[in-house]
Protein backbone atom coordinates (compact mmCIF):
# COMPACT_ATOMS: atom_id res chain seq x y z
CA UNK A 1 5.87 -14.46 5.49
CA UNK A 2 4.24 -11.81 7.58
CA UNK A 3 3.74 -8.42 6.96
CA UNK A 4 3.92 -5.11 9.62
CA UNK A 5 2.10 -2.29 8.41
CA UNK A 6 2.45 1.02 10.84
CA UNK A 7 1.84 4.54 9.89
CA UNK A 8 -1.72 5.80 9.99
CA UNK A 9 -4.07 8.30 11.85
CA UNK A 10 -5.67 11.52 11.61
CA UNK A 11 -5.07 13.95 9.49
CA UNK A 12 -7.44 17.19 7.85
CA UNK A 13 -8.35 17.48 4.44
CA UNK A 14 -5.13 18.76 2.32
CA UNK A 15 -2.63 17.20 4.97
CA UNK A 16 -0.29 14.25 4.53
CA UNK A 17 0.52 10.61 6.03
CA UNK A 18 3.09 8.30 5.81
CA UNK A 19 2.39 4.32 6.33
CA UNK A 20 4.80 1.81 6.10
CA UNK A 21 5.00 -1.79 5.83
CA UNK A 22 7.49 -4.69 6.15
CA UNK A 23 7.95 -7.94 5.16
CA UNK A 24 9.74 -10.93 7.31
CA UNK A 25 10.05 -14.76 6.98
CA UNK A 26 12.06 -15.60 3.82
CA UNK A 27 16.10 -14.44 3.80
CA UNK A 28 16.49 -13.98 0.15
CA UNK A 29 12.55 -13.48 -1.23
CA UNK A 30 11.62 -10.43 -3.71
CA UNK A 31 8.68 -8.96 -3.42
CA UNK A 32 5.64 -7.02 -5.18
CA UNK A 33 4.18 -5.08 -2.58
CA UNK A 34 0.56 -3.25 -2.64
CA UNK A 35 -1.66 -1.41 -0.65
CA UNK A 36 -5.70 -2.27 -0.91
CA UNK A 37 -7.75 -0.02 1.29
CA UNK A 38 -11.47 -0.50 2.28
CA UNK A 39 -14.08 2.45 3.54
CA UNK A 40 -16.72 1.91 5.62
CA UNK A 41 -19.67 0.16 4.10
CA UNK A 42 -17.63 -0.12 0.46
CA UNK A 43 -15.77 -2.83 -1.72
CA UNK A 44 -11.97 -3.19 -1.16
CA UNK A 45 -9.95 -1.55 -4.11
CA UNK A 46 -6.55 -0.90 -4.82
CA UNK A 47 -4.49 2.16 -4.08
CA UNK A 48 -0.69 1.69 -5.22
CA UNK A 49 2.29 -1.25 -5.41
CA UNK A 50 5.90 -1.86 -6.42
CA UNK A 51 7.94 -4.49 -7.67
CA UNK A 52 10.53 -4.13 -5.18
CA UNK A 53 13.38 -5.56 -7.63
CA UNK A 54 12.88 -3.42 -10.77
CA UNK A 55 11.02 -0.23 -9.04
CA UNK A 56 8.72 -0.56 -10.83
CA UNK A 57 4.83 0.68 -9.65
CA UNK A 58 1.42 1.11 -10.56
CA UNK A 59 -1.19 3.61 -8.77
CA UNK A 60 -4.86 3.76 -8.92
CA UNK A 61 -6.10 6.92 -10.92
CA UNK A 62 -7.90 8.08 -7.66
CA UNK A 63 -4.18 8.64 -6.19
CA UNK A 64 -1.75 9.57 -9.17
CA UNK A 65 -0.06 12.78 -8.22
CA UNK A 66 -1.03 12.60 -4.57
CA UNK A 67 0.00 8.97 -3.20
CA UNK A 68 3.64 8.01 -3.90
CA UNK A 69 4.90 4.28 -2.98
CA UNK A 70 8.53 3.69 -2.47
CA UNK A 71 10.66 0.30 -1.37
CA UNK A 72 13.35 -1.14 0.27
CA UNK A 73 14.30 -4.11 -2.15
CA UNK A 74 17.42 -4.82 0.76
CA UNK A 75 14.86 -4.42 3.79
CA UNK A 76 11.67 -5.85 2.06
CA UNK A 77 10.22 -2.70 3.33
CA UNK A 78 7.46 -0.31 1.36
CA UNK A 79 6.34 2.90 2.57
CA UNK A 80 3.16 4.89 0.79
CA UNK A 81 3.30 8.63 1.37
CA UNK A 82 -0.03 10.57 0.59
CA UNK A 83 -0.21 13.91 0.21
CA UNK A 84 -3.15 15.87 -0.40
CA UNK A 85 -4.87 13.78 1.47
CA UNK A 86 -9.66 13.75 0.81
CA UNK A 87 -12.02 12.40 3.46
CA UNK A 88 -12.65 10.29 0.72
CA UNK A 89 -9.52 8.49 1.29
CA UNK A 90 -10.65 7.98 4.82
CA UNK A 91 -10.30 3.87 5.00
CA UNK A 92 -8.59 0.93 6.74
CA UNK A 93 -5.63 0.39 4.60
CA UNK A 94 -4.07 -2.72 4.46
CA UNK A 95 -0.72 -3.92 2.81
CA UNK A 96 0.10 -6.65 0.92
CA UNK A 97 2.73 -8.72 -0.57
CA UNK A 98 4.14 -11.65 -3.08
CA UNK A 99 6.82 -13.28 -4.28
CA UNK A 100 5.42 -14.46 -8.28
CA UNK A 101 5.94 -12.28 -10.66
CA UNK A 102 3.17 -9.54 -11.31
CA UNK A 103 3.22 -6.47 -13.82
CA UNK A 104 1.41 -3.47 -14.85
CA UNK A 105 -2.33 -3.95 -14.19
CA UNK A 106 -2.38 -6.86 -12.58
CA UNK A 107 -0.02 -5.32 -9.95
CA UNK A 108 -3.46 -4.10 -9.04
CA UNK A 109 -5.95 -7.42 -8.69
CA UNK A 110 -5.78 -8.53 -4.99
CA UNK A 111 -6.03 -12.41 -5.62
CA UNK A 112 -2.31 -12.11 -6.96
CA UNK A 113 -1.04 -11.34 -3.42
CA UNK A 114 -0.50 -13.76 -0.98
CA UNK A 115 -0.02 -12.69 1.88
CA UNK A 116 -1.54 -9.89 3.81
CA UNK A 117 -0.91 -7.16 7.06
CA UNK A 118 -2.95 -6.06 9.24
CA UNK A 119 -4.97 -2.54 8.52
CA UNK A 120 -4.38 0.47 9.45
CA UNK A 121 -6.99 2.97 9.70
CA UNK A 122 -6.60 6.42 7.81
CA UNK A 123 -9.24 9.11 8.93
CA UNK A 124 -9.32 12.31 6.82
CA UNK A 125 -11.23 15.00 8.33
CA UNK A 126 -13.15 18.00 6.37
């Protein structure tokens, strides 16, 4: 499986960003898909997924109300639109993706992905 992540840039404070990611290699696979991003110098942490079957999705408290994560169960495609965007969100965001079953909080823990995209960077601006 390999995952294309596109979307990204530069954006000030307050302004928005779409990225997107999609999923290829497996015909009939259903997927959780996340987004983990990392800032310079800092840990990796989580910022949103989706079971791409049920809908369902989980977002970090740092993005609830601003971030919103969407998916194409038929395309194996998620996109994460954030509004309101900080220059504390300023990070290389990655996205990533598997086919076991994960729910509610552990949605969030990235050792239950298995596979991952490239990053994308995200620059926020003051």
């Amino acid at each position: 499986v390999q995952l294309q992540a596109s979307g990204g840039g530069s954006v000030q404070a307050g302004g928005s960003l779409r990225l997107s990611c999609a999923a290829s290699g497996r015909a009939s696979s259903s997927y959780v898909m996340g987004w983990f991003r990392q800032a310079p110098g800092k840990e990796r942490e989580f910022v949103t997924a989706i079971n791409l079957s049920s809908g369902n999705t989980y977002y970090a408290d740092s993005v609830k109300g601003r971030f919103t994560i969407s998916g194409d169960n038929a395309k194996n495609t998620a996109a994460l639109q954030m509004n309101s965007l900080k220059p504390e969100d300023t990070a290389v965001y990655s996205c990533a993706a598997t086919e076991r079953v994960v729910h509610g909080i552990f949605m969030g823990v990235a050792g239950a992905y298995d596979y991952w995209g490239q990053g994308t960077l995200v620059t926020v601006s003051s």
